[in-house]
N, C-alpha and C. Protein backbone atom coordinates (compact mmCIF):
# COMPACT_ATOMS: atom_id res chain seq x y z
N UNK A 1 -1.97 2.41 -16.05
CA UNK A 1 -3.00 1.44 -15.76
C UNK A 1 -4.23 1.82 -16.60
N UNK A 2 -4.63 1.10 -17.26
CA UNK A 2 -5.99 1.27 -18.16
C UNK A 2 -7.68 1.62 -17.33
N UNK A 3 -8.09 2.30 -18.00
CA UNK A 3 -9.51 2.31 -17.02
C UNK A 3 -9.73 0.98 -17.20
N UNK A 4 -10.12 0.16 -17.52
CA UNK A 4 -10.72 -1.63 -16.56
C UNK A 4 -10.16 -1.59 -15.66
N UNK A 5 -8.70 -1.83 -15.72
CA UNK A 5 -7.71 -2.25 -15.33
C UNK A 5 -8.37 -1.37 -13.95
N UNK A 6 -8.07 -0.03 -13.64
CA UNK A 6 -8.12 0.31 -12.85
C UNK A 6 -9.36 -0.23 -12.22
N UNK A 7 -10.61 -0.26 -12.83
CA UNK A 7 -11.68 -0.42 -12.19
C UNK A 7 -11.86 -2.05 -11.34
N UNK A 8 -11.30 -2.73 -12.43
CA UNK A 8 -11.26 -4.38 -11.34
C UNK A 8 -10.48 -3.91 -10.34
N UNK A 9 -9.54 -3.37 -10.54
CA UNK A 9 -8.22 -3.54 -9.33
C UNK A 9 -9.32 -2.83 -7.76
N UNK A 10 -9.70 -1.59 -8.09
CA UNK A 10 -10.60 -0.81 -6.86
C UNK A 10 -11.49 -1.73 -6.92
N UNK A 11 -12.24 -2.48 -7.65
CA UNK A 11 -13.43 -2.64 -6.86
C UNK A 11 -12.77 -4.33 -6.26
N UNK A 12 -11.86 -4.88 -6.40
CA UNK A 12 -11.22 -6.03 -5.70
C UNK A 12 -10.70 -5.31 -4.30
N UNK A 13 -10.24 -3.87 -4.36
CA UNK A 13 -9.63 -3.61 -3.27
C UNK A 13 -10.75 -2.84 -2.08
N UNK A 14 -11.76 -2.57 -2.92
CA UNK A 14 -12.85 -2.15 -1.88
C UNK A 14 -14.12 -2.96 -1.28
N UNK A 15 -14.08 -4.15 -2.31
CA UNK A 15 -15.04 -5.60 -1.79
C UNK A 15 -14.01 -6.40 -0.73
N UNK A 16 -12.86 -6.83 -0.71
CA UNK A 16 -11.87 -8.01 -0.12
C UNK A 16 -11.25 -7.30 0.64
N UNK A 17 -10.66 -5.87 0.59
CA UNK A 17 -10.04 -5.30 1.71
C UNK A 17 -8.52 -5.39 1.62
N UNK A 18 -8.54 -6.38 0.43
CA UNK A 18 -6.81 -6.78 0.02
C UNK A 18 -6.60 -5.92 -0.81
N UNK A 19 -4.78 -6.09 -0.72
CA UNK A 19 -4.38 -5.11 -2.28
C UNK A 19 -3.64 -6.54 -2.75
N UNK A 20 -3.71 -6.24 -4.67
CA UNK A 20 -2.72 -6.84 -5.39
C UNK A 20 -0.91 -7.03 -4.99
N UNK A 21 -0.30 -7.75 -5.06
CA UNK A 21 0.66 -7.99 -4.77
C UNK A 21 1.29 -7.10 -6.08
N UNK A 22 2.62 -6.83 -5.69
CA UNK A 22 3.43 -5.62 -6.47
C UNK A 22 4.18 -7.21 -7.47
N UNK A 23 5.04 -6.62 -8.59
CA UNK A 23 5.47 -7.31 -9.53
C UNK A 23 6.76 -8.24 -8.64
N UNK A 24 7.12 -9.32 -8.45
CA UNK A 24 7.81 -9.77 -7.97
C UNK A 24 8.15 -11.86 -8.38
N UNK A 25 10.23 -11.63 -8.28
CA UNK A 25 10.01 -13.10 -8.80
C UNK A 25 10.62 -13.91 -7.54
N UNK A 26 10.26 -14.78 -7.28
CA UNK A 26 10.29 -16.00 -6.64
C UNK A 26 11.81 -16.64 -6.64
N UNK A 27 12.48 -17.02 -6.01
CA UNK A 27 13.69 -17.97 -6.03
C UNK A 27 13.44 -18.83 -4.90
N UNK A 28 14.45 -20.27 -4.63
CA UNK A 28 14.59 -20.75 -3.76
C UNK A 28 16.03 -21.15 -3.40
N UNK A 29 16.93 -21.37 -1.95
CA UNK A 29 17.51 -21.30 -1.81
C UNK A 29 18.31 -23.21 -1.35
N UNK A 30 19.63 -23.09 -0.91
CA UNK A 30 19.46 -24.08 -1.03
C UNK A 30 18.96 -24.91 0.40
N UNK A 31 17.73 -24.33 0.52
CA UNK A 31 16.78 -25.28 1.75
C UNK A 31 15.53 -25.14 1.64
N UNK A 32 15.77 -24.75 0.39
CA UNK A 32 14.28 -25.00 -0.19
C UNK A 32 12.81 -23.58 0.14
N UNK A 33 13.61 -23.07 0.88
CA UNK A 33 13.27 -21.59 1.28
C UNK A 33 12.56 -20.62 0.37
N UNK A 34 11.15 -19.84 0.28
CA UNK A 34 11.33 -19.16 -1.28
C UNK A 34 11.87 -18.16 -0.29
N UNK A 35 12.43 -16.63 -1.87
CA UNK A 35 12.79 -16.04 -1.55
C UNK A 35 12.32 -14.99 -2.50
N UNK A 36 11.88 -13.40 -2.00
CA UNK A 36 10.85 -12.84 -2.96
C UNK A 36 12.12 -11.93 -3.52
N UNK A 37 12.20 -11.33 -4.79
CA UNK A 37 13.43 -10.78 -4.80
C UNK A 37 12.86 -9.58 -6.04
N UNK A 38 12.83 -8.58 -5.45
CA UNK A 38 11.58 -7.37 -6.21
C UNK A 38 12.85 -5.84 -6.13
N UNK A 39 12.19 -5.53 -7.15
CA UNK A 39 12.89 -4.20 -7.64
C UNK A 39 12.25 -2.96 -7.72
N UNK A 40 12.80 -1.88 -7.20
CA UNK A 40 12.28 -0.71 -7.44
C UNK A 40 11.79 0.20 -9.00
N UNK A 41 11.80 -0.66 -9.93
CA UNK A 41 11.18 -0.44 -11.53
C UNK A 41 10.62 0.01 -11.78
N UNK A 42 10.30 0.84 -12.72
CA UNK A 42 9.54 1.65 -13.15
C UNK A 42 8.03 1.63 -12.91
N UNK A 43 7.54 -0.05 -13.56
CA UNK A 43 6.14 0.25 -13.42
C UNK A 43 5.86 -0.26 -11.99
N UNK A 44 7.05 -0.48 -10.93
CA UNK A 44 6.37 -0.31 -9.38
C UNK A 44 5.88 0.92 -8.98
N UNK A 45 6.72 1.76 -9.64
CA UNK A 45 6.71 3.07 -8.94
C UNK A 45 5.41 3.79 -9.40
N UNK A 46 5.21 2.99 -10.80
CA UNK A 46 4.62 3.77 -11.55
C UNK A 46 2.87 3.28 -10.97
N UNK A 47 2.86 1.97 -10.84
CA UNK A 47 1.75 1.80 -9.62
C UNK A 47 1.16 2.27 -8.68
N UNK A 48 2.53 2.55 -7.69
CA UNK A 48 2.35 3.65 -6.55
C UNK A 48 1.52 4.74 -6.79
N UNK A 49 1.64 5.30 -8.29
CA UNK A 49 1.49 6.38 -8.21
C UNK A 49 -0.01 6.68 -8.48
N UNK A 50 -0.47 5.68 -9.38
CA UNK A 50 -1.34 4.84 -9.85
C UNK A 50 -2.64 4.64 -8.62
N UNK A 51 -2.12 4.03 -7.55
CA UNK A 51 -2.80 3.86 -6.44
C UNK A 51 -3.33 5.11 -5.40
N UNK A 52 -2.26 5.66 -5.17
CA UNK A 52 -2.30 7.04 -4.81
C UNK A 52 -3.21 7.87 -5.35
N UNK A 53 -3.52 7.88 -6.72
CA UNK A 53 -4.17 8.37 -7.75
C UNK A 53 -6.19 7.72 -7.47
N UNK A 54 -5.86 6.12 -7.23
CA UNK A 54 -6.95 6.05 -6.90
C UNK A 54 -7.73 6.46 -5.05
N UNK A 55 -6.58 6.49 -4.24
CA UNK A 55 -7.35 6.63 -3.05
C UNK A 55 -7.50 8.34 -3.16
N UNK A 56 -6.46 9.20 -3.83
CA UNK A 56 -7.12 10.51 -3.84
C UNK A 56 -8.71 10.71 -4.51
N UNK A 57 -9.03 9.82 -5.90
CA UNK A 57 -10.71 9.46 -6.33
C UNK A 57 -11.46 9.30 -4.71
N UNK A 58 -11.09 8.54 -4.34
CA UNK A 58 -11.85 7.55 -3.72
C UNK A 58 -12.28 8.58 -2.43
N UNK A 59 -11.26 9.81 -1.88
CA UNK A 59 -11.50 10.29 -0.91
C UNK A 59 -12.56 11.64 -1.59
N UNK A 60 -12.10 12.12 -2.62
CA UNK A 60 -12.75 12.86 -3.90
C UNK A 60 -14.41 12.29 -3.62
N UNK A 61 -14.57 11.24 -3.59
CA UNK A 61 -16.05 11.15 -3.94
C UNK A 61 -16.67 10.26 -3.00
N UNK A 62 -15.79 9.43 -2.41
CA UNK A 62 -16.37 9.01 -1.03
C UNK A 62 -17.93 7.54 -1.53
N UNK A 63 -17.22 6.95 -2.31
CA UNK A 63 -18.05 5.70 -2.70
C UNK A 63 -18.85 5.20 -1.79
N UNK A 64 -20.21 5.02 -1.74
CA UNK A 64 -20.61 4.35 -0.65
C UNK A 64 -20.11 2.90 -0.44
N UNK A 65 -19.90 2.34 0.71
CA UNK A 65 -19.64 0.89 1.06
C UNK A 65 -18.21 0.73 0.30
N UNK A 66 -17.48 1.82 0.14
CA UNK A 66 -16.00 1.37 -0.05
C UNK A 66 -15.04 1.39 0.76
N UNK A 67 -14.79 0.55 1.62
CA UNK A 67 -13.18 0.07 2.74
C UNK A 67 -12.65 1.55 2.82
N UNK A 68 -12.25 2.29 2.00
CA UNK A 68 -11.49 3.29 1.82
C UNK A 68 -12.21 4.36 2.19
N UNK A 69 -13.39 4.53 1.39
CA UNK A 69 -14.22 5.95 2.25
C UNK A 69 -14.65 5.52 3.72
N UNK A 70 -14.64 4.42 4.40
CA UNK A 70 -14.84 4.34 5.64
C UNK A 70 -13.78 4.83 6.38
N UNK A 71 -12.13 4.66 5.74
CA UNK A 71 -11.40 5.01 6.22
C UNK A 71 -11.44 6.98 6.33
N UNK A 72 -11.73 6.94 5.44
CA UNK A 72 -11.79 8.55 5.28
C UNK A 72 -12.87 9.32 6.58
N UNK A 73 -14.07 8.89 6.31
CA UNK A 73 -14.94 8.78 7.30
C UNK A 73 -14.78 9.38 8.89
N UNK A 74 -14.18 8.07 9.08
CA UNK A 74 -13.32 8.08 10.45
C UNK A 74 -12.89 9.14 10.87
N UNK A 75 -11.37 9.94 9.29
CA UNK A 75 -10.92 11.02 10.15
C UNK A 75 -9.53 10.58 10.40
N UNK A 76 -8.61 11.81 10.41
CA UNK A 76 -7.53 11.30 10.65
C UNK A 76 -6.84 10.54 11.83
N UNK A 77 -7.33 11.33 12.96
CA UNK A 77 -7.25 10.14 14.43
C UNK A 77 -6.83 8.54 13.79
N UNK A 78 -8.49 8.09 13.48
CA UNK A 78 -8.11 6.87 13.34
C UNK A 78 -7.69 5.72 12.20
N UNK A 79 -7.39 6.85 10.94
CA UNK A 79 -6.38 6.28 9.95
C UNK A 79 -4.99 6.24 10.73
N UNK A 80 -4.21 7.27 11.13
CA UNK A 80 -3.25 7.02 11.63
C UNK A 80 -3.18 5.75 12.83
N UNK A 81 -4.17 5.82 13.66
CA UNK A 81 -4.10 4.34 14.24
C UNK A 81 -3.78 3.44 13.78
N UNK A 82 -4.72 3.35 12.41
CA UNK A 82 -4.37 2.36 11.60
C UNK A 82 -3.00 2.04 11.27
N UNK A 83 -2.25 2.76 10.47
CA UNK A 83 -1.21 2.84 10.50
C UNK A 83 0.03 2.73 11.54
N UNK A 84 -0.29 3.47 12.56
CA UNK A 84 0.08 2.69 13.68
C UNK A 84 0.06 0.70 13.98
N UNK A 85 -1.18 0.72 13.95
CA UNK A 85 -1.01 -1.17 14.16
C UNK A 85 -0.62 -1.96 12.48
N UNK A 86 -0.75 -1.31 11.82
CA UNK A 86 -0.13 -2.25 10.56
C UNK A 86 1.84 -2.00 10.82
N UNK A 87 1.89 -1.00 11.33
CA UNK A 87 3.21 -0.72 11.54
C UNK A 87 4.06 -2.09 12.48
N UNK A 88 2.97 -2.05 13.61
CA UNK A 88 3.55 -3.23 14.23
C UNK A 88 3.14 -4.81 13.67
N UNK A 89 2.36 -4.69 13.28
CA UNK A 89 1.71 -6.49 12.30
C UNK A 89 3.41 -6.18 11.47
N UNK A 90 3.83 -5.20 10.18
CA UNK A 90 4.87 -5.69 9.63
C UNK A 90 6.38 -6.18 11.21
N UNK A 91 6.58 -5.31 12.11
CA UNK A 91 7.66 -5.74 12.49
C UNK A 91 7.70 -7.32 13.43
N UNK A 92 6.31 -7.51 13.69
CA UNK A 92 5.96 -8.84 14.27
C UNK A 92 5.93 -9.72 12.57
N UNK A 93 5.73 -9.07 12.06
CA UNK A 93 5.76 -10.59 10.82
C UNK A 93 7.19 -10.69 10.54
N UNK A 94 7.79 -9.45 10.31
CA UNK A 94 9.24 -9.88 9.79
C UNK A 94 10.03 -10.50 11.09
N UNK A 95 9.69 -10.57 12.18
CA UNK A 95 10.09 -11.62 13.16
C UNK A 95 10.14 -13.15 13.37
N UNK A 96 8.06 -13.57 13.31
CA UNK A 96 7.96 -14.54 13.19
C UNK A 96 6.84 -14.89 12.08
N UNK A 97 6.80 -14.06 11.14
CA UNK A 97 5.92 -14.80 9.82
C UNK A 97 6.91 -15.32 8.64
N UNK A 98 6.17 -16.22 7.31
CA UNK A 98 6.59 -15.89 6.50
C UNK A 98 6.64 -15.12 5.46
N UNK A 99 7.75 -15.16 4.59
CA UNK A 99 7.69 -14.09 3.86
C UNK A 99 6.59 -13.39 3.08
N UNK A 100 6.03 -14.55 2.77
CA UNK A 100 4.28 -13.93 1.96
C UNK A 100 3.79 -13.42 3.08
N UNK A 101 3.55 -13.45 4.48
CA UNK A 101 2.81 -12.37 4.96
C UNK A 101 3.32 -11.66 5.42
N UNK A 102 4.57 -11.83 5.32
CA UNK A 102 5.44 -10.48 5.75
C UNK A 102 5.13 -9.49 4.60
N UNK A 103 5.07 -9.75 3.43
CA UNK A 103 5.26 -9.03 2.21
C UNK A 103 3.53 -8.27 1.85
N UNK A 104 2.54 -9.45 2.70
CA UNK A 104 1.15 -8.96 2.75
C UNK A 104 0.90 -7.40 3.87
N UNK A 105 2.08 -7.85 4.91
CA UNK A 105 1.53 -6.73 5.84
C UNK A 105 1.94 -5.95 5.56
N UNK A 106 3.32 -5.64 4.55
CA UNK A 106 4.01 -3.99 4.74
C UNK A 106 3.26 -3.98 3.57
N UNK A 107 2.42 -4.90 2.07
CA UNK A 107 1.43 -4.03 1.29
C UNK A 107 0.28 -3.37 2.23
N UNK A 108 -0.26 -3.94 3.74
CA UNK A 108 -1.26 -2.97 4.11
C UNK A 108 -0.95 -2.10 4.78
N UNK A 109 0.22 -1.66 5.86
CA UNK A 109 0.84 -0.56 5.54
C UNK A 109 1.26 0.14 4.81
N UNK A 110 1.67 -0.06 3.60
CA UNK A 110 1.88 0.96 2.76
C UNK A 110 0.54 1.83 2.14
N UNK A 111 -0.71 1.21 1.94
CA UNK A 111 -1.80 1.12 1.06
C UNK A 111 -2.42 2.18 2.76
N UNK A 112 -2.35 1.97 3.69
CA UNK A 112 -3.10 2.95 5.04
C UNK A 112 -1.92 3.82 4.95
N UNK A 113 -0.68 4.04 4.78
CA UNK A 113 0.18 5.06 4.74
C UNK A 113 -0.35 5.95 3.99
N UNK A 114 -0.19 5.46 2.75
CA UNK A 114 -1.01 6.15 1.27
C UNK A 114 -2.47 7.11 1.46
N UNK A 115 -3.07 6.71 2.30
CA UNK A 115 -4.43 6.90 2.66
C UNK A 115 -4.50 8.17 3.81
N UNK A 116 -3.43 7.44 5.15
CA UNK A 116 -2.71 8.87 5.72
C UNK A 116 -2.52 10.19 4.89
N UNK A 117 -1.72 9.68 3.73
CA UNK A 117 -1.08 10.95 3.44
C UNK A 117 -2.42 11.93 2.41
N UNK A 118 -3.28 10.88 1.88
CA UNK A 118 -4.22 11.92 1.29
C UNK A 118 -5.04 12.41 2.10
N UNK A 119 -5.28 11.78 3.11
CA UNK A 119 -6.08 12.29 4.77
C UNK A 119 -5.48 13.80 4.59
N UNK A 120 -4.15 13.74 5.05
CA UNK A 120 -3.36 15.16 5.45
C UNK A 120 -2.91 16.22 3.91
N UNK A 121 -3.94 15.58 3.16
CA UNK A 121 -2.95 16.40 1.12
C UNK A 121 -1.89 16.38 0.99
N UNK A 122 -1.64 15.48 1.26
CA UNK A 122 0.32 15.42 1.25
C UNK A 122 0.03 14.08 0.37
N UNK A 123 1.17 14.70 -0.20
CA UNK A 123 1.70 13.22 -1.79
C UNK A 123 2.67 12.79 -1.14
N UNK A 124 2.81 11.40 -2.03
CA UNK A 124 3.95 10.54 -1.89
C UNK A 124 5.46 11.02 -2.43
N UNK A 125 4.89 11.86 -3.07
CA UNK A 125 6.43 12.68 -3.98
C UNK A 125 7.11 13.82 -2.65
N UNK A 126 6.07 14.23 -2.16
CA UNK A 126 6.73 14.98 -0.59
C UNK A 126 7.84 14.53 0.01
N UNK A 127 7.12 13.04 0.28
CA UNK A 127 7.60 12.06 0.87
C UNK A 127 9.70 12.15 0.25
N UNK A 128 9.00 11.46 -0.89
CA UNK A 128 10.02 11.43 -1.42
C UNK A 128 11.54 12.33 -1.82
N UNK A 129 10.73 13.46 -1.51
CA UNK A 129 11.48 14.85 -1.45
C UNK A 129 12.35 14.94 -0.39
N UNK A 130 11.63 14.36 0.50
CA UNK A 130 12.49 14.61 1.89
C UNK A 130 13.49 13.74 1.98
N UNK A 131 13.44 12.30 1.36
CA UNK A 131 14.25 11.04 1.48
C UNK A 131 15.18 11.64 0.33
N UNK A 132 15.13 12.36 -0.98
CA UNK A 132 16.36 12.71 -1.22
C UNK A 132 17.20 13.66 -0.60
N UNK A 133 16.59 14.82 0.00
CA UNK A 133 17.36 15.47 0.45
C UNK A 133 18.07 14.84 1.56
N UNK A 134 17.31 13.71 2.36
CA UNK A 134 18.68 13.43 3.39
C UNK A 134 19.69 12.44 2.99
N UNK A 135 19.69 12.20 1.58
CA UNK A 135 20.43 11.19 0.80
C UNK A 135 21.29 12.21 0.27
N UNK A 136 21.57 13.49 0.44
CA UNK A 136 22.37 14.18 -0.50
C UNK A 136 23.63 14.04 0.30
């Protein structure tokens, strides 16, 4: 991600409170249904990492009036809350939302997960460590 690049993206994600939607293409079925149909690719991952990269800045220096250092702020208590209720917004959307906000809520769980884990200095590659080993 380019420094602009990076810099619109944070300061869209620390004015609106939203994140960018990940790379993804569209189909429809035959009822006219869309259907989001996204891949684990390189430059998703490579985003992730990207992002991660910015909320570790962000906890690093603690921006005034940025969404994110408020989260920090707080303390871990109530990031994990957070995470907690985005946990349930995704399993109530994948019930009765559609797919765009189904696909909106597990981006704000993932993006307060992310935030968890720099709360506690733990990376996403940890993470990931552990999900291969129980894949072996």
């Amino acid at each position: 991600m380019t420094a602009l690049a990076r810099n619109i993206w944070t300061a869209q994600l620390d004015a609106e409170f939203t994140l960018p939607r990940c790379e993804e293409s569209r189909g429809t079925d035959s009822t006219g249904a869309t259907h989001h149909q996204t891949g684990s690719s390189p430059e998703s991952i490579s985003f992730l990492t990207d992002l991660e990269s910015i909320i570790g800045e962000r906890k690093q220096n603690l921006p005034e009036g940025a969404y994110t250092t408020s989260l920090f702020e707080k303390g871990v208590r109530e990031i994990a809350k957070k995470v907690g209720e985005e946990g349930v917004e995704v399993a109530l959307a994948a019930l009765a939302e559609t797919e765009d906000r189904f696909a909106d809520e597990c981006a704000d769980l993932l993006y307060h997960f992310l935030v968890l884990l720099q709360e506690k200095d733990m990376r996403l590659a940890n993470v990931v460590t552990v999900l291969k080993e129980r894949n072996q």
